[in-house]
N, C-alpha and C. Protein backbone atom coordinates (compact mmCIF):
# COMPACT_ATOMS: atom_id res chain seq x y z
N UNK A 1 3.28 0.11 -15.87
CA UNK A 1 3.24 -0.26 -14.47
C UNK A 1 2.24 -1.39 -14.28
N UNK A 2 2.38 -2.17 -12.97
CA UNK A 2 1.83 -3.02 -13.06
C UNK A 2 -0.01 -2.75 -12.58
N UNK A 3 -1.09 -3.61 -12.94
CA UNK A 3 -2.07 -3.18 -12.85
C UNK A 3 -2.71 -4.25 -11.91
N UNK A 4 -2.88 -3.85 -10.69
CA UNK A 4 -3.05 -5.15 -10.05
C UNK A 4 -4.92 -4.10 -9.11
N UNK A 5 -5.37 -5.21 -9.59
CA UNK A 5 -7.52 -5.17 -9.49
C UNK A 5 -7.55 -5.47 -7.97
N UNK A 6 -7.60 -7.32 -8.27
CA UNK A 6 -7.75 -7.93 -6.90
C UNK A 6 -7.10 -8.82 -6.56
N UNK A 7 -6.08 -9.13 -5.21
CA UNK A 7 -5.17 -10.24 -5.04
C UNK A 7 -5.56 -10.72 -3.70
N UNK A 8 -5.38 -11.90 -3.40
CA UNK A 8 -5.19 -12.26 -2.01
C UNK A 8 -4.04 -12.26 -1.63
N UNK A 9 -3.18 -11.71 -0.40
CA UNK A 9 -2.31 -11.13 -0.27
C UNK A 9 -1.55 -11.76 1.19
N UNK A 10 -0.93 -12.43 2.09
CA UNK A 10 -0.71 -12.75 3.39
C UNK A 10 -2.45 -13.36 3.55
N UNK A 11 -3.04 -14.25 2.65
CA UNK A 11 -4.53 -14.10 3.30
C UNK A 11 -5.46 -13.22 3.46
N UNK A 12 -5.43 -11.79 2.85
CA UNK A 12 -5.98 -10.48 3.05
C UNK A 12 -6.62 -10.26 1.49
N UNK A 13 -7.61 -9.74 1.81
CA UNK A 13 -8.07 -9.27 0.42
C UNK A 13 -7.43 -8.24 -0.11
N UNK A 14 -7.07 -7.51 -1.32
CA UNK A 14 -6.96 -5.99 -1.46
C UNK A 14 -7.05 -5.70 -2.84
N UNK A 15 -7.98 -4.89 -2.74
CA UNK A 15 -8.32 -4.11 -3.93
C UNK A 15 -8.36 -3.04 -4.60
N UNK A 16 -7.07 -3.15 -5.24
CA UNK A 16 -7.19 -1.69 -6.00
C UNK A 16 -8.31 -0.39 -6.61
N UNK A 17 -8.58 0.59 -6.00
CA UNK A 17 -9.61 1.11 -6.12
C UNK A 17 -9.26 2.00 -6.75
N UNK A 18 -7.87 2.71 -7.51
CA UNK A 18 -7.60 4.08 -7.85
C UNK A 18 -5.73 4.00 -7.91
N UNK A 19 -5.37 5.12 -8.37
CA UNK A 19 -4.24 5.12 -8.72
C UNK A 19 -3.25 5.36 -6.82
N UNK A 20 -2.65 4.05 -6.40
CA UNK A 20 -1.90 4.49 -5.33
C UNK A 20 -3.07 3.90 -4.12
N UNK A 21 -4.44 4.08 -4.51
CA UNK A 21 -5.66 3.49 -3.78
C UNK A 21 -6.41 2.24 -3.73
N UNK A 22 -6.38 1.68 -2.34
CA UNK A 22 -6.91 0.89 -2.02
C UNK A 22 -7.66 0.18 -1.03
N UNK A 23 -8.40 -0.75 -1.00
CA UNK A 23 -9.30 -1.19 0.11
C UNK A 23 -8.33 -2.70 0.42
N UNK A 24 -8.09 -2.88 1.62
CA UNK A 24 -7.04 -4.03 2.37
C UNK A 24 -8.29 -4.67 3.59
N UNK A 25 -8.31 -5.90 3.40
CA UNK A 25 -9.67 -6.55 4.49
C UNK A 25 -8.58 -6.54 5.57
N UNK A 26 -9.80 -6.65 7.16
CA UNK A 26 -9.28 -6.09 8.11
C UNK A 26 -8.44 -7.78 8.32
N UNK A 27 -7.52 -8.11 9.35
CA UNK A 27 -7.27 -9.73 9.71
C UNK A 27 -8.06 -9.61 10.60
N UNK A 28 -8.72 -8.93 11.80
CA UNK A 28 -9.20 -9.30 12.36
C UNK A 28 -10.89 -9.62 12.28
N UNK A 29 -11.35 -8.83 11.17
CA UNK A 29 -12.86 -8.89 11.21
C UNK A 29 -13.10 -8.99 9.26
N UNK A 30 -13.26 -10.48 9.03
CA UNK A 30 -13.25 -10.73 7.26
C UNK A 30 -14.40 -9.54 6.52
N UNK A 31 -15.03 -8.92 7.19
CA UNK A 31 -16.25 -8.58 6.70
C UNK A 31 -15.80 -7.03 6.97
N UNK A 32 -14.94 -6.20 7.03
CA UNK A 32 -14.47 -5.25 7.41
C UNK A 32 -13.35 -4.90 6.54
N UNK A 33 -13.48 -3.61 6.00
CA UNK A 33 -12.14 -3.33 4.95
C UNK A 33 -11.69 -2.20 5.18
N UNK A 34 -10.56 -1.56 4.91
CA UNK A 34 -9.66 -0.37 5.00
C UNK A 34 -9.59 0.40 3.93
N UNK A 35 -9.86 1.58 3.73
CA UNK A 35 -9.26 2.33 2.80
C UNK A 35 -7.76 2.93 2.78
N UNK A 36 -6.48 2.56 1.92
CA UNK A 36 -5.65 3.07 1.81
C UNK A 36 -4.93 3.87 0.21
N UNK A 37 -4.58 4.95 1.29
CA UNK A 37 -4.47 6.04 0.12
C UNK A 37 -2.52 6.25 0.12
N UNK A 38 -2.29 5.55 -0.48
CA UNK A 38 -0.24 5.18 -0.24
C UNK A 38 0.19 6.73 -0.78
N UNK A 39 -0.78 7.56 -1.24
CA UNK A 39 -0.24 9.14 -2.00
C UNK A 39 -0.62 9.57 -0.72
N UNK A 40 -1.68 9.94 -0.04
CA UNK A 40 -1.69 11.23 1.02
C UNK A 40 -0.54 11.48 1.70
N UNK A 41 -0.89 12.76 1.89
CA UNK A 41 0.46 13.26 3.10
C UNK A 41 1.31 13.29 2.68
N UNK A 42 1.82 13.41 1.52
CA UNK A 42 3.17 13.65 0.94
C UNK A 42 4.12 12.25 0.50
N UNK A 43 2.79 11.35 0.37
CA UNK A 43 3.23 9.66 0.17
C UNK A 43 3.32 9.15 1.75
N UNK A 44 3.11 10.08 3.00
CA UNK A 44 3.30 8.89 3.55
C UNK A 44 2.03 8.41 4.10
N UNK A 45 0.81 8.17 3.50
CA UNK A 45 -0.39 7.32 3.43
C UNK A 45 -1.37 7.66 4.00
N UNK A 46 -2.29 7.23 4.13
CA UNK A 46 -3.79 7.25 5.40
C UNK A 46 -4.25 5.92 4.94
N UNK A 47 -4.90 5.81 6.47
CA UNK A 47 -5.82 4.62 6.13
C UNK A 47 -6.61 5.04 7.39
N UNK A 48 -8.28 4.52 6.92
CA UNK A 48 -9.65 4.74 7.75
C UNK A 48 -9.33 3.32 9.28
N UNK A 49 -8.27 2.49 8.94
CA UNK A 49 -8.25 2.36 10.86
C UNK A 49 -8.60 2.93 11.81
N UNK A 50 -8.62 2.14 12.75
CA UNK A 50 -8.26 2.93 14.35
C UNK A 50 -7.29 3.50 14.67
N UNK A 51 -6.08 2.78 14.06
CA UNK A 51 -5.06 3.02 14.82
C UNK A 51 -3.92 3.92 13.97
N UNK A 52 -4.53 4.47 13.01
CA UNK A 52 -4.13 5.57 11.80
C UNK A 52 -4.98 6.64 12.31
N UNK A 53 -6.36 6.42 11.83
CA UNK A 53 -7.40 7.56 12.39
C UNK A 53 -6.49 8.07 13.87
N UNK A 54 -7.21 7.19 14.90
CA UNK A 54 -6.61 7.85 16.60
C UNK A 54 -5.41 7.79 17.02
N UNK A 55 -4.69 7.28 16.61
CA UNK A 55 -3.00 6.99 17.05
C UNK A 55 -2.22 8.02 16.05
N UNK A 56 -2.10 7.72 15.02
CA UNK A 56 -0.87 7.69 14.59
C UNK A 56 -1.00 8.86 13.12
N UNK A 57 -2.06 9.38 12.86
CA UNK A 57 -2.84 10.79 11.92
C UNK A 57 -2.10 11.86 13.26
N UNK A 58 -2.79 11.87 14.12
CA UNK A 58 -2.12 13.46 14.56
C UNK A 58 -1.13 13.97 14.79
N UNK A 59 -0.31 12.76 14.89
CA UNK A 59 1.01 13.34 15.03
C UNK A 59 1.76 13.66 13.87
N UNK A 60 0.95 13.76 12.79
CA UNK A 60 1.36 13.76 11.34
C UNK A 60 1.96 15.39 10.95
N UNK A 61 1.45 16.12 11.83
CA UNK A 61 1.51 17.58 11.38
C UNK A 61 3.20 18.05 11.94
N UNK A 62 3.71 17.45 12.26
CA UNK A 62 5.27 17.11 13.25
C UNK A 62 6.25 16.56 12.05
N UNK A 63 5.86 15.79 11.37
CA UNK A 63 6.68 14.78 10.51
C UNK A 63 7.35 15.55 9.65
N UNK A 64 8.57 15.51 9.63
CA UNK A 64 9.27 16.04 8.55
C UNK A 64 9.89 15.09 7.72
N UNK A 65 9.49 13.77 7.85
CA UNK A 65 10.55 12.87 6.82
C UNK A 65 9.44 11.76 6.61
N UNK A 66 9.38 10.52 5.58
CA UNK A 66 8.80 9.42 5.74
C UNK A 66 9.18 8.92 6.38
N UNK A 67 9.22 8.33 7.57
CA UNK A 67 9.50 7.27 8.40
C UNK A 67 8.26 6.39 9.04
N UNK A 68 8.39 4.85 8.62
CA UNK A 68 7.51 3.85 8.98
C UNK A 68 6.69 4.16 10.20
N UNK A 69 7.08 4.43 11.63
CA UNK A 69 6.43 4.65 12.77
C UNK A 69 5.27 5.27 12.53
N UNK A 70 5.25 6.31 12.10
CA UNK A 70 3.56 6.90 11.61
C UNK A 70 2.77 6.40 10.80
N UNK A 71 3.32 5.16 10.01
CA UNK A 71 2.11 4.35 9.34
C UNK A 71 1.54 3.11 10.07
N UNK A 72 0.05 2.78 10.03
CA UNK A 72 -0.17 1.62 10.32
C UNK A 72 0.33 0.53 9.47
N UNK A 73 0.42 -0.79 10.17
CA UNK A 73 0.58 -1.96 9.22
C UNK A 73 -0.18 -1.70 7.36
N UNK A 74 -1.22 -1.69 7.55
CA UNK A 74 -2.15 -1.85 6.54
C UNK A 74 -0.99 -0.83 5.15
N UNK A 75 -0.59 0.04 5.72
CA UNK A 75 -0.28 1.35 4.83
C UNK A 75 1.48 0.25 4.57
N UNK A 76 2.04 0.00 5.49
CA UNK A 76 2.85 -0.52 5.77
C UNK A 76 3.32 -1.81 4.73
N UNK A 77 2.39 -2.51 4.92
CA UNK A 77 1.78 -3.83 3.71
C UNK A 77 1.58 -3.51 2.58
N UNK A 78 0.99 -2.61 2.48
CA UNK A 78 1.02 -2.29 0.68
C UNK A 78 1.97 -1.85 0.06
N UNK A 79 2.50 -0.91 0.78
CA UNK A 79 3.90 -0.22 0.66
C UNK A 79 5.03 -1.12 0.33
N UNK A 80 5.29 -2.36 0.59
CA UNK A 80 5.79 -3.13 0.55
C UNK A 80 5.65 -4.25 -0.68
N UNK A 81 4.23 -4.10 -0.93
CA UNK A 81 3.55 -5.33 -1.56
C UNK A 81 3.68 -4.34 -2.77
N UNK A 82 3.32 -3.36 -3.05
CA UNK A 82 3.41 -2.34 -4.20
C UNK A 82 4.52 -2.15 -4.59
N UNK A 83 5.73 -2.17 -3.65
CA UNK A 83 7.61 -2.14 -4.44
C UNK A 83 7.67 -2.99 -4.85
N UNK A 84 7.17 -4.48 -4.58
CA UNK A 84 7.70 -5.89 -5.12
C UNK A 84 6.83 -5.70 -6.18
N UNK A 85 5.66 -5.56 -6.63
CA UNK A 85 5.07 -5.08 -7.73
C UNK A 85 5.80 -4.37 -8.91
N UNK A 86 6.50 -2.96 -8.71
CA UNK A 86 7.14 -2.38 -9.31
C UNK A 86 8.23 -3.03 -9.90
N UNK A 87 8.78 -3.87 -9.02
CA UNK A 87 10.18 -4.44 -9.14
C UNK A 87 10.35 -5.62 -9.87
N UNK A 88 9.27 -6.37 -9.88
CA UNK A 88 8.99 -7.52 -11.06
C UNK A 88 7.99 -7.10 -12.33
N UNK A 89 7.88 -5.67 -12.33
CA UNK A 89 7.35 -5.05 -13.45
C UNK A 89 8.99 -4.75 -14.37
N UNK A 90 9.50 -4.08 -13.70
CA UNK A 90 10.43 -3.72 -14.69
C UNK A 90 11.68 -5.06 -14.67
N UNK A 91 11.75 -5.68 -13.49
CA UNK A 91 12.83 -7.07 -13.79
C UNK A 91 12.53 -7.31 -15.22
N UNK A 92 10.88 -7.76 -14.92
CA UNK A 92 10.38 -8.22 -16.83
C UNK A 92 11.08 -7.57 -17.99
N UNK A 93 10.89 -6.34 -17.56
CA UNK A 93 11.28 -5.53 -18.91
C UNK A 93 12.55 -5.76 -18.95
N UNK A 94 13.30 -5.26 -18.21
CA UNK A 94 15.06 -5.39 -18.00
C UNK A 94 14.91 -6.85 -19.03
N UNK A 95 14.78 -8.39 -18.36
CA UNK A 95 15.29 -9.24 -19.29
C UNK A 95 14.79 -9.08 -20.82
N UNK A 96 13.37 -8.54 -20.94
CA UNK A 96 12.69 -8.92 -22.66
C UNK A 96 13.74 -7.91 -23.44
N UNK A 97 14.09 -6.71 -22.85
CA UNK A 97 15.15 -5.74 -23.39
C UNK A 97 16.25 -6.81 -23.57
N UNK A 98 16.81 -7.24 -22.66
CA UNK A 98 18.30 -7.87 -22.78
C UNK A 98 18.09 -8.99 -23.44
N UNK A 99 17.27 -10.01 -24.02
CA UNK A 99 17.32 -10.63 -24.99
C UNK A 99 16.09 -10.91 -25.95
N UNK A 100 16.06 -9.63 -26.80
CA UNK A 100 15.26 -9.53 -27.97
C UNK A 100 14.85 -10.72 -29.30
N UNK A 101 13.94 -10.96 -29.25
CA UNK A 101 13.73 -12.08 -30.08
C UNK A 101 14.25 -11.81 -31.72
């Protein structure tokens, strides 16, 4: 899998801190970072926001499916940025398999 440390990302910092874990800088305040955890909750994420923390965490105990609406952006963004990850991890492999030196 792919092993990704530190990238700049849409302009955003993010740094892999752990397996599935990471710290994402805020856009609005450069000096401000997020913790996101893309495993909690049954994969469908946390992050130390506002708007995860007070919005969008309590209604978590309700959820019976993954669906986007209960994640913030931040959880949202990685989630996204982490499939395209996956997906040009194994593209790689797929072609070095299909033509062996």
């Amino acid at each position: 899998m792919p092993d990704i440390q530190e990238k700049i990302l849409s302009g955003l910092r993010v740094t892999r801190i752990g397996l599935g874990h990471y710290n994402v800088q805020s856009e609005s305040d450069a000096t401000k970072n997020y913790s996101v955890d893309l495993m909690d909750y049954g994969g469908l994420g946390s992050c130390t926001c506002d708007d995860q923390v007070l919005r969008r965490h309590p209604r978590w105990s309700k959820v019976r499916e993954n669906h986007d609406s209960f994640r913030c952006k931040h959880i949202r963004f990685l989630r996204v940025h982490v499939l395209d990850q996956i997906i040009q991890f194994y593209l790689k492999k797929r072609i070095k398999q299909s033509n062996p030196k």
